[in-house]
C-alpha atoms as a PDB file:
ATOM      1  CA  UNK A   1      11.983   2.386   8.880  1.00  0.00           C
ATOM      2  CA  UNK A   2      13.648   2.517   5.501  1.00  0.00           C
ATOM      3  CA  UNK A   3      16.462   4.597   4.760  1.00  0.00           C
ATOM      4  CA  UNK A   4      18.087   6.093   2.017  1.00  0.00           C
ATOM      5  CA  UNK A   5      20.793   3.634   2.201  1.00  0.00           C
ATOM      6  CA  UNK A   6      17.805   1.224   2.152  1.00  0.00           C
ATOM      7  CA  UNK A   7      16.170   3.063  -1.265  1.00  0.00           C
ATOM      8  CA  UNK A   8      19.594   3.228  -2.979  1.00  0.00           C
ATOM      9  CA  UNK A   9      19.684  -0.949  -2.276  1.00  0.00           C
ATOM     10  CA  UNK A  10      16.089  -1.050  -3.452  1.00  0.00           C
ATOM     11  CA  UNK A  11      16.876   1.016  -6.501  1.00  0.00           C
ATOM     12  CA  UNK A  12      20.056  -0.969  -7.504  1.00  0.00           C
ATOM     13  CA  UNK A  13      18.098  -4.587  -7.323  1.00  0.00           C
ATOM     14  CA  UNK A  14      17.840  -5.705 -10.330  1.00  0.00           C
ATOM     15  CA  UNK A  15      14.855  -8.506  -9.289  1.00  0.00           C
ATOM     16  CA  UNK A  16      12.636  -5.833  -8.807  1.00  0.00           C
ATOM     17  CA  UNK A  17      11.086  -2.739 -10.494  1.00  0.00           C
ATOM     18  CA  UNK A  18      13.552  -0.168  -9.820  1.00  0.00           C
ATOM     19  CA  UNK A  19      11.567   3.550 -11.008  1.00  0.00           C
ATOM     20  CA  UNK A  20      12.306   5.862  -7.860  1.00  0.00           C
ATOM     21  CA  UNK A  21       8.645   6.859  -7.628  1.00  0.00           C
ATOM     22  CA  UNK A  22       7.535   3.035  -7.471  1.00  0.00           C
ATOM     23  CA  UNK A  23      10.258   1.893  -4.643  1.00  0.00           C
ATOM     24  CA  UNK A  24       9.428   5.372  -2.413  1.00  0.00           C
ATOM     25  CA  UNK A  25       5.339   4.602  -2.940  1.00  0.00           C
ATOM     26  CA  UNK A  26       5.915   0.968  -1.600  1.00  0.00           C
ATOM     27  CA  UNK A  27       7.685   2.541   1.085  1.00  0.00           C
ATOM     28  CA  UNK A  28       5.118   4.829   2.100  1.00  0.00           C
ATOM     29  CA  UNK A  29       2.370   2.592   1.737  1.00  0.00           C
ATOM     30  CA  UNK A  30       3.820   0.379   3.572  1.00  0.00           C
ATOM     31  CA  UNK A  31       4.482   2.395   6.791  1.00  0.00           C
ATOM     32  CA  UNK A  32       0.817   3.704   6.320  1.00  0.00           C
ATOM     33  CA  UNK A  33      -0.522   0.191   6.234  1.00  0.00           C
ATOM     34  CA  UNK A  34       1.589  -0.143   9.863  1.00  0.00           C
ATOM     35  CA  UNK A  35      -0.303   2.638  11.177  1.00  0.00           C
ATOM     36  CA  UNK A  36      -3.488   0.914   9.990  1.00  0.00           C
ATOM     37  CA  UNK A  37      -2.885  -2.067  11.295  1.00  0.00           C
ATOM     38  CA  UNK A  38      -2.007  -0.524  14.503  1.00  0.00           C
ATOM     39  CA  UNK A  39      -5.029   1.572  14.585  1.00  0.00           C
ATOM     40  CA  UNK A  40      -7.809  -1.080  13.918  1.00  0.00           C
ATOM     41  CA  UNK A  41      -5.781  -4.275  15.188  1.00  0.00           C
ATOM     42  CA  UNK A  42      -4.726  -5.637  11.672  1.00  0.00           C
ATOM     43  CA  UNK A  43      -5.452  -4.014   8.328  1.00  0.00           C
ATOM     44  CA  UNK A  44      -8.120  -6.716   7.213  1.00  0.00           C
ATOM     45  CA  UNK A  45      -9.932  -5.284  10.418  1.00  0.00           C
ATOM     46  CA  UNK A  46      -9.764  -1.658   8.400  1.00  0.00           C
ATOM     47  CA  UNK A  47     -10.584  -3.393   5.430  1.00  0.00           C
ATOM     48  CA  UNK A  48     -13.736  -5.078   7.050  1.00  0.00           C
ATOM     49  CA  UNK A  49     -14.767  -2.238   8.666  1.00  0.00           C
ATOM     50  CA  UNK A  50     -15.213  -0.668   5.121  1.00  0.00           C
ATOM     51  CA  UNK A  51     -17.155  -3.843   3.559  1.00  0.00           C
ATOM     52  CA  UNK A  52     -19.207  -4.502   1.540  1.00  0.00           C
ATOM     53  CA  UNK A  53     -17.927  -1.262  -1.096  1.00  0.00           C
ATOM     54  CA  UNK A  54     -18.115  -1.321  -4.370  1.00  0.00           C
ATOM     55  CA  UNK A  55     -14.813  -1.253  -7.142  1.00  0.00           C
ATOM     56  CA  UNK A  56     -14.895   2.632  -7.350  1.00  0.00           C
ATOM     57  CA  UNK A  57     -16.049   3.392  -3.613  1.00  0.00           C
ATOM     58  CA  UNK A  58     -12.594   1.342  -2.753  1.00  0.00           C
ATOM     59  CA  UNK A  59     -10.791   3.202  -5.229  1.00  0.00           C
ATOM     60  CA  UNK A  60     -11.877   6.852  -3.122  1.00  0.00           C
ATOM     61  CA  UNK A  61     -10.894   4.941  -0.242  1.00  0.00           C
ATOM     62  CA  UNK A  62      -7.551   4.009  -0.990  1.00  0.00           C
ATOM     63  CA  UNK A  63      -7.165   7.139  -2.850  1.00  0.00           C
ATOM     64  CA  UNK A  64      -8.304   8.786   0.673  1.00  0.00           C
ATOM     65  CA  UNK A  65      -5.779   6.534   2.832  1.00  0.00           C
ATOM     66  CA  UNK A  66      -2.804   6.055   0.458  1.00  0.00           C
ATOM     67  CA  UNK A  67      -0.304   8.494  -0.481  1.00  0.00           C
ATOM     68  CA  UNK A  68       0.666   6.549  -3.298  1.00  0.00           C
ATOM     69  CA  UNK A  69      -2.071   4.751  -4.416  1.00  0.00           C
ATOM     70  CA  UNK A  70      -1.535   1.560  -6.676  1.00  0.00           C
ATOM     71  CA  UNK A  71      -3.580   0.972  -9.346  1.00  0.00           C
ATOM     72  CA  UNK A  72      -6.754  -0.239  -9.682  1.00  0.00           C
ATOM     73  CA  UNK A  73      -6.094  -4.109  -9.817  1.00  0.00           C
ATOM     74  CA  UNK A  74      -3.548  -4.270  -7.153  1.00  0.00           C
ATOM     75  CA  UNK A  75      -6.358  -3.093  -4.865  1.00  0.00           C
ATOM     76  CA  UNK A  76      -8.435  -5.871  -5.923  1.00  0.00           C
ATOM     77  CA  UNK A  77      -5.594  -8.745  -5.722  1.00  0.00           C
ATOM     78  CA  UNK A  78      -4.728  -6.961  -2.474  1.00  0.00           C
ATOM     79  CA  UNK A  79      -8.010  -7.172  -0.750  1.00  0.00           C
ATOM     80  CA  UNK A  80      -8.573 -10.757  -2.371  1.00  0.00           C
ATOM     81  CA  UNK A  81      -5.242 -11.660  -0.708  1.00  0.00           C
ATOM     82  CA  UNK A  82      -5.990 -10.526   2.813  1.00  0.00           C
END
């Protein structure tokens, strides 16, 4: 679990993106793709479990399951990678 000792690293990397908003959604995100995984066995088992959708129907879900939800194209690289 990240703390804000953790963020404040994040936040003072300069290899990364370091906008506040961005570091706490990939935070968030992540611990909700945990609980995914841990809930279906491994989050391409969610993801399959959802197939076939179309571009905007994985958009709403995302949307749905995501507090911060990235956009559009890092869903589809995402999904592509998994």
């Amino acid at each position: 679990k990240y703390t804000e000792k953790d963020r404040a690293r994040l936040l003072a990397d300069a290899g990364i993106i370091r906008n506040r908003l961005k570091v706490n959604a990939a935070i968030v995100n992540a611990q909700r793709i945990l609980d995914l995984k841990k809930e279906h066995g491994s989050f391409k088992n969610w993801l399959d479990a959802h197939h076939p959708l179309t571009k905007d129907e994985w958009t709403k879900l995302f949307k749905k399951n995501l507090t911060q939800y990235p956009p559009r194209y890092s869903v589809i690289h995402m999904t592509h990678a998994i």
